[in-house]
C-alpha atoms as a PDB file:
ATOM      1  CA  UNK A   1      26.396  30.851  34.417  1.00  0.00           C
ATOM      2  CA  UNK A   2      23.880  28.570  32.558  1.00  0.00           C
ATOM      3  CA  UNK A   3      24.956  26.041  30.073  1.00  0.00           C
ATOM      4  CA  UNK A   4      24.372  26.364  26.442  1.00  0.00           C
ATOM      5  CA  UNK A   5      24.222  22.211  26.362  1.00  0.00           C
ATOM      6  CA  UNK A   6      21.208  20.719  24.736  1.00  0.00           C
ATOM      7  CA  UNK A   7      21.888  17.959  26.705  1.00  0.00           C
ATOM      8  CA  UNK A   8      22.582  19.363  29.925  1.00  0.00           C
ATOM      9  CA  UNK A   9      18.761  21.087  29.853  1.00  0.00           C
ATOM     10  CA  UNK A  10      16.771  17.799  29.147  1.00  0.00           C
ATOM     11  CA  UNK A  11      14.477  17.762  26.177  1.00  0.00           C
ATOM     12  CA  UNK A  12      11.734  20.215  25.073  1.00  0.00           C
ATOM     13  CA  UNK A  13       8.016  19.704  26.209  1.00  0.00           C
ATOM     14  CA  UNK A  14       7.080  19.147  22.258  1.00  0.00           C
ATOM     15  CA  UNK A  15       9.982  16.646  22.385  1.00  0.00           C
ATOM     16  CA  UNK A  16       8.701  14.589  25.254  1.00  0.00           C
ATOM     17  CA  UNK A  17       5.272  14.451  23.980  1.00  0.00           C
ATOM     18  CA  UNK A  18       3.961  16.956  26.602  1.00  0.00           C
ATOM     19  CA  UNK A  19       1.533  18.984  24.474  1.00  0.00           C
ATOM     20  CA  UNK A  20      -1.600  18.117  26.067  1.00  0.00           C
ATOM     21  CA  UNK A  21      -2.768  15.760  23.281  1.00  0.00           C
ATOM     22  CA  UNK A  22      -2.387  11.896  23.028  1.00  0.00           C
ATOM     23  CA  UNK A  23       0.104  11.300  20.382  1.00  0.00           C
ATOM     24  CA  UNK A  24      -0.678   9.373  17.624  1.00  0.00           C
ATOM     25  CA  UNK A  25      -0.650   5.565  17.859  1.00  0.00           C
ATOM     26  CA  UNK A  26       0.432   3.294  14.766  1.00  0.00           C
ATOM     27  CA  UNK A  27       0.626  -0.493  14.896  1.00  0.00           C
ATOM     28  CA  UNK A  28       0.046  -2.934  12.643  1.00  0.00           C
ATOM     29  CA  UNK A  29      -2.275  -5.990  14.156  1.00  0.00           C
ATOM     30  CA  UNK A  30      -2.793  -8.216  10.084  1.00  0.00           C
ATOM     31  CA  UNK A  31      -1.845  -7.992   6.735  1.00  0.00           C
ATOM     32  CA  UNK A  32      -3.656 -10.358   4.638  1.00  0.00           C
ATOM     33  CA  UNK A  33      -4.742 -11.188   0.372  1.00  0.00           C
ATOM     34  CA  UNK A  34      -8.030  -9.537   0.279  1.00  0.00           C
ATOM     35  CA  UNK A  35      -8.504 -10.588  -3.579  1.00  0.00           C
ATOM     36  CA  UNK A  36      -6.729 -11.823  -6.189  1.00  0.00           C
ATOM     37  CA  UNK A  37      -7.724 -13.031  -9.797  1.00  0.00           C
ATOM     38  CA  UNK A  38      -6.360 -14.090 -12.896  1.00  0.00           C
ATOM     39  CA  UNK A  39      -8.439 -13.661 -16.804  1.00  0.00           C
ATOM     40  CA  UNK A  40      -6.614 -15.236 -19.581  1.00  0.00           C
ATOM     41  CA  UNK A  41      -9.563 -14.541 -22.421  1.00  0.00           C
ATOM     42  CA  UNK A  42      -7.121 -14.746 -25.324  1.00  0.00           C
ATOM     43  CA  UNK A  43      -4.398 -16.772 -23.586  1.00  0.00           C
ATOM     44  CA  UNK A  44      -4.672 -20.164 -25.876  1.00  0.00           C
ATOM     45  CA  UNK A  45      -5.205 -17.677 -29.259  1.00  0.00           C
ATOM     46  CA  UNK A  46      -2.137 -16.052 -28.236  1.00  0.00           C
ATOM     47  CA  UNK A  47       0.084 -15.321 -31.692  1.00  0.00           C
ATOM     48  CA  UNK A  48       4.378 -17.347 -32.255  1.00  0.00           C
ATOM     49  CA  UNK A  49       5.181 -13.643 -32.147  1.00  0.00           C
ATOM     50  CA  UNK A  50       5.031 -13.118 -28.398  1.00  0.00           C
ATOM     51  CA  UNK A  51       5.474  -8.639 -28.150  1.00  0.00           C
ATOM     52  CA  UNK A  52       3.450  -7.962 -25.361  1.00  0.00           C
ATOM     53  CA  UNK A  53       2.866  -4.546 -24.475  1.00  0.00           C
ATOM     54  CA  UNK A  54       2.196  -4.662 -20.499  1.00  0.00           C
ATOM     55  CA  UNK A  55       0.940  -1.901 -18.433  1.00  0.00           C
ATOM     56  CA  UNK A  56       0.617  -1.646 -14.355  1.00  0.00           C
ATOM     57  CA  UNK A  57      -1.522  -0.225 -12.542  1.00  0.00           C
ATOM     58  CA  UNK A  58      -1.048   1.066  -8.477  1.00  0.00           C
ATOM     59  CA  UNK A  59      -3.857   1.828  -6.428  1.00  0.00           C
ATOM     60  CA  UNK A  60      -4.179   2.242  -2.459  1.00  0.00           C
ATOM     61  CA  UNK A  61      -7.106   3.148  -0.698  1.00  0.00           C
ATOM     62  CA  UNK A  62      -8.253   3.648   3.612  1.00  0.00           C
ATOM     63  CA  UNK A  63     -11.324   2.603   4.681  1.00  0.00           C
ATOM     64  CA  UNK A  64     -12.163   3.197   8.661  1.00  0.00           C
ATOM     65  CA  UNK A  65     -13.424  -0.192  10.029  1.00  0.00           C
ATOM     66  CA  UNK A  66     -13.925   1.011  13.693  1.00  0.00           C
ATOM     67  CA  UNK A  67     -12.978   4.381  15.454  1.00  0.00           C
ATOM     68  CA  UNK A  68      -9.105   3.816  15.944  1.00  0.00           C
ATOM     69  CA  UNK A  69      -8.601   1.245  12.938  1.00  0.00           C
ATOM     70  CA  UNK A  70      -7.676   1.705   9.932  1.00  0.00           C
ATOM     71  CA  UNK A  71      -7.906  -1.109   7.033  1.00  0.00           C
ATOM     72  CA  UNK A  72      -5.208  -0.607   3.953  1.00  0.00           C
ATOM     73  CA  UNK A  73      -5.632  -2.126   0.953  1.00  0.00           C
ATOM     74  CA  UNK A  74      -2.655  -1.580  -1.479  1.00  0.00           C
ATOM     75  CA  UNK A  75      -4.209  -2.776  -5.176  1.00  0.00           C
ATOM     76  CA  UNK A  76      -1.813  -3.757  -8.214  1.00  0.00           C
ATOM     77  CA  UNK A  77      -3.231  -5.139 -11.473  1.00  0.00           C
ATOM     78  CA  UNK A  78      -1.059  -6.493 -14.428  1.00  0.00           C
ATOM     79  CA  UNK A  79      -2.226  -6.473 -17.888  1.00  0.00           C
ATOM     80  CA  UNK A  80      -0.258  -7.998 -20.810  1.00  0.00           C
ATOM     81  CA  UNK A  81      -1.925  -7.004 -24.480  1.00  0.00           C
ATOM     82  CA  UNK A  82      -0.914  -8.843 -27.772  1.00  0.00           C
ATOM     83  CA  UNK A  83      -2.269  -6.759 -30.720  1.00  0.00           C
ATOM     84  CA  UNK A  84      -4.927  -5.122 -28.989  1.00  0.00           C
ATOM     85  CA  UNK A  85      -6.134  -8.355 -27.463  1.00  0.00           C
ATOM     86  CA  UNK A  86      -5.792  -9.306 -23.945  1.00  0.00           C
ATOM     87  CA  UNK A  87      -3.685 -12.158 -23.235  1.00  0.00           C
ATOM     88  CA  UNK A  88      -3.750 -11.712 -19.760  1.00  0.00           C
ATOM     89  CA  UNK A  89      -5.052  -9.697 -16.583  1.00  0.00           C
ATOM     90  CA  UNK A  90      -3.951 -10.225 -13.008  1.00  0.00           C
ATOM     91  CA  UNK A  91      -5.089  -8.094 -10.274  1.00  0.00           C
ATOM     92  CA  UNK A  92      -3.818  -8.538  -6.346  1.00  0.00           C
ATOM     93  CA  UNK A  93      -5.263  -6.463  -3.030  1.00  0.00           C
ATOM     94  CA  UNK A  94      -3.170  -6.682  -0.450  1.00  0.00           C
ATOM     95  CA  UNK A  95      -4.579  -5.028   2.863  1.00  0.00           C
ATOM     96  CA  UNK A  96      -3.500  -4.482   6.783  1.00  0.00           C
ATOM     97  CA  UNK A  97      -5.153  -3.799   9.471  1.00  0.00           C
END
């Protein structure tokens, strides 16, 4: 009589990565600062009543640098606005290979 086991019967062709294609290959080789800057136009004019309104911004993006690498570059910029003037605006792109 055969067993019902899962593990008695060994694992499943898809599980063993026996589909006929090379499976997918991730590794990380860098991760570096690609650009960063900082803009402080109104940062001396700045008003005693310090109510910033700040917003954030997230942005990634891929760009193929050969035919098996990938480059990552994960963007955030930071701006902080007093009265509709900027105090200040920091942007930072991190990226991997």
């Amino acid at each position: 009589m055969a067993s019902n086991d899962p593990t008695q019967n060994g694992p499943t062709p898809a599980q063993a990565g026996v589909t006929g294609e090379p499976e997918p290959h991730l590794s990380l080789q860098t991760v570096y600062l690609k650009d960063c800057s900082y803009e402080a136009p109104n940062g001396p004019r700045v008003e005693d009543e310090w109510n910033p309104q700040f917003s954030m911004d997230l942005n990634t993006q891929a760009n193929t640098v050969a035919p098996d690498v990938r480059e990552v570059v994960l963007t955030v910029t930071v701006d902080a606005k007093q009265a509709d003037k900027t105090a200040f605006l920091v942007e930072v792109k991190q990226a991997g290979l």
